[in-house]
N, C-alpha and C. Protein backbone atom coordinates (compact mmCIF):
# COMPACT_ATOMS: atom_id res chain seq x y z
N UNK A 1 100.28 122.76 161.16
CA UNK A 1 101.08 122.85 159.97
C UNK A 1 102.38 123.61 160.21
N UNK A 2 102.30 124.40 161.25
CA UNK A 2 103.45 125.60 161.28
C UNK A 2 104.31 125.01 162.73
N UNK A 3 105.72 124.78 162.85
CA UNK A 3 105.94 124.58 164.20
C UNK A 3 107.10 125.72 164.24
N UNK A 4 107.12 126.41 165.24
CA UNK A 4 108.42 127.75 165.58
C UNK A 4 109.30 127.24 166.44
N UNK A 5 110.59 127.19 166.35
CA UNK A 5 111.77 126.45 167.24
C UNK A 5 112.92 126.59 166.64
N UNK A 6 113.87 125.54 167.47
CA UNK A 6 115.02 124.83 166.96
C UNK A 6 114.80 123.53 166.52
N UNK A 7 113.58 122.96 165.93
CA UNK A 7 113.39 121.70 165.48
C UNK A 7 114.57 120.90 165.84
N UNK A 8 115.21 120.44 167.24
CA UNK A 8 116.13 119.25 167.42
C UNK A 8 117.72 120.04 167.18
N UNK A 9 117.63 120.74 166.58
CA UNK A 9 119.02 121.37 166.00
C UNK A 9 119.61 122.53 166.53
N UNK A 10 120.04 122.82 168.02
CA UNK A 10 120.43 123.51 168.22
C UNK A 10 121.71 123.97 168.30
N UNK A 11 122.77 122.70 167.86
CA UNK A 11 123.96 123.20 167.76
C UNK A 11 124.04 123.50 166.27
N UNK A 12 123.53 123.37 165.39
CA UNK A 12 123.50 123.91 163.71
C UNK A 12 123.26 124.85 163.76
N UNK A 13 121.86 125.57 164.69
CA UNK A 13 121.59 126.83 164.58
C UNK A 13 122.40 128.12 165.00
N UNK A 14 123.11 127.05 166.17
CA UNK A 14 124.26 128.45 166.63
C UNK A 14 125.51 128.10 165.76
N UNK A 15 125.81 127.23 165.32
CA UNK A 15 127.03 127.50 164.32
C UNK A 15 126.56 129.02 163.17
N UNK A 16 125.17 128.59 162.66
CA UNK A 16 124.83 128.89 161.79
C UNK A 16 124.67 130.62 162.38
N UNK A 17 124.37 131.01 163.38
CA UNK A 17 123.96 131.66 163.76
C UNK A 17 122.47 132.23 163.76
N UNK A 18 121.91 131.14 164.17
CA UNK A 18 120.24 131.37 163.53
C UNK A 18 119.34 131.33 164.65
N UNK A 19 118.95 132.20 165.20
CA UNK A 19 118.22 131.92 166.74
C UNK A 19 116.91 131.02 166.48
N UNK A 20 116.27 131.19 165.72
CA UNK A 20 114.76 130.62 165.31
C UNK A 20 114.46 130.03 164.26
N UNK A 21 113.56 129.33 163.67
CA UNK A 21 113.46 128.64 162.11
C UNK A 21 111.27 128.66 162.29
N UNK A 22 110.86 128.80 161.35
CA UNK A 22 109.86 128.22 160.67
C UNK A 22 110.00 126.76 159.91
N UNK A 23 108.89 125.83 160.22
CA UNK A 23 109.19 124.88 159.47
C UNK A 23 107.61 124.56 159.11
N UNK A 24 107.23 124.41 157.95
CA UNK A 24 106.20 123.63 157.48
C UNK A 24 106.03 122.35 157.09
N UNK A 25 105.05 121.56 157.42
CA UNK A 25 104.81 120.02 157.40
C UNK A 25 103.50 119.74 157.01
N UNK A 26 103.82 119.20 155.52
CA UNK A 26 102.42 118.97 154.83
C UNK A 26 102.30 117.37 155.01
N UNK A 27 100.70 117.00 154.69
CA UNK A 27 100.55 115.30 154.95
C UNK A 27 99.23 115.30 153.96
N UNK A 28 99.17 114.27 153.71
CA UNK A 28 97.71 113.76 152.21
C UNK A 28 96.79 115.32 152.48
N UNK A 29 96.26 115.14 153.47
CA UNK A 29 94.84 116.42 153.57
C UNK A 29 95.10 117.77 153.74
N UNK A 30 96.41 118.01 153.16
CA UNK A 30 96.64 119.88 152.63
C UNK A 30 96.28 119.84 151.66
N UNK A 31 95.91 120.77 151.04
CA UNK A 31 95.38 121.53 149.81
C UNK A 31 96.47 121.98 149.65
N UNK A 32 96.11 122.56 147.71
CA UNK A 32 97.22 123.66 146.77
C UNK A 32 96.39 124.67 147.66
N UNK A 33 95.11 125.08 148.03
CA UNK A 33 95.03 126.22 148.68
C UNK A 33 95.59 126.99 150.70
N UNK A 34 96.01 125.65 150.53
CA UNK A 34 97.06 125.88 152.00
C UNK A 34 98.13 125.95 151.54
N UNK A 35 98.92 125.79 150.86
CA UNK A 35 100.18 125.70 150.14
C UNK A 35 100.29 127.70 149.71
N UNK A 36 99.04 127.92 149.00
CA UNK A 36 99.19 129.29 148.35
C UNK A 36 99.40 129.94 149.60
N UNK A 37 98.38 129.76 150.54
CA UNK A 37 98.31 130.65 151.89
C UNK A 37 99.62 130.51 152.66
N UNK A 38 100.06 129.80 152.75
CA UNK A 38 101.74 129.66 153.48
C UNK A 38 102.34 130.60 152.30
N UNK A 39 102.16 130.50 151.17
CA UNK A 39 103.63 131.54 150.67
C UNK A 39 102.89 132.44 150.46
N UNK A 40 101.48 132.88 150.38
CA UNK A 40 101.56 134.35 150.71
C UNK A 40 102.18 134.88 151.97
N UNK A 41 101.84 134.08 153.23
CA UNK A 41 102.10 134.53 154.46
C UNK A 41 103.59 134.38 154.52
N UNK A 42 104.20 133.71 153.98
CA UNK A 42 106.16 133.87 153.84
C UNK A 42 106.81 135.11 153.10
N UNK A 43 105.80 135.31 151.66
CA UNK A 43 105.97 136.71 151.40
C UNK A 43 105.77 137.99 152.23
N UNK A 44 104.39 137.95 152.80
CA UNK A 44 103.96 139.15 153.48
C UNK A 44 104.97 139.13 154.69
N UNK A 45 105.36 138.24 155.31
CA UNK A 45 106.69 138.39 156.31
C UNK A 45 107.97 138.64 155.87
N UNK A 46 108.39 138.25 154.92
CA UNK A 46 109.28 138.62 154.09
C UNK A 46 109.39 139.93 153.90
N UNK A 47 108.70 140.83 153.19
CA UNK A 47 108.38 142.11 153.16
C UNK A 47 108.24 143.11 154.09
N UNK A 48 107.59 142.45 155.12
CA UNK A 48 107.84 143.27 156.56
C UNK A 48 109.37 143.66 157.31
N UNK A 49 109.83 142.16 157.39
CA UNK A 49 110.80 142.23 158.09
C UNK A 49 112.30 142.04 157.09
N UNK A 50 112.04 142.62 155.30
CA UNK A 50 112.92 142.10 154.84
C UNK A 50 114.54 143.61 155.41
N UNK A 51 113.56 145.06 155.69
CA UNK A 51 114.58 145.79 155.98
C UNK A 51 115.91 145.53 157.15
N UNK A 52 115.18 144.88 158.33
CA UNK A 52 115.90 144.03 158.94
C UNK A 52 117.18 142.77 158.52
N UNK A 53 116.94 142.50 157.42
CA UNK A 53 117.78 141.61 157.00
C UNK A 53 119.17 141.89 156.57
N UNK A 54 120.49 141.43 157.29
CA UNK A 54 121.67 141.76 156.59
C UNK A 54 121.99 141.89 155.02
């Protein structure tokens, strides 16, 4: 469900200046309860690393 990269896009990312991306990819057999668990886990990272953030 989770892939970590430059999904194909590495000249966007350095325009953008973005070294890394998360991307999620749902298909028929996810659940609303995989859905909740990804944005808890986007929050709880969020929160960790939000002091870091410009």
């Amino acid at each position: 469900m989770y892939v970590l990269g430059n999904h194909c896009a590495q000249p966007l990312m350095r325009f953008l200046g973005i070294d890394s991306t998360c991307r999620a990819s749902f298909y028929l057999y996810n659940t609303k309860e995989d859905v909740d668990r990804l944005i808890f886990a986007l929050n709880k990272t969020y929160n960790m690393f939000k002091k870091y953030i410009k």
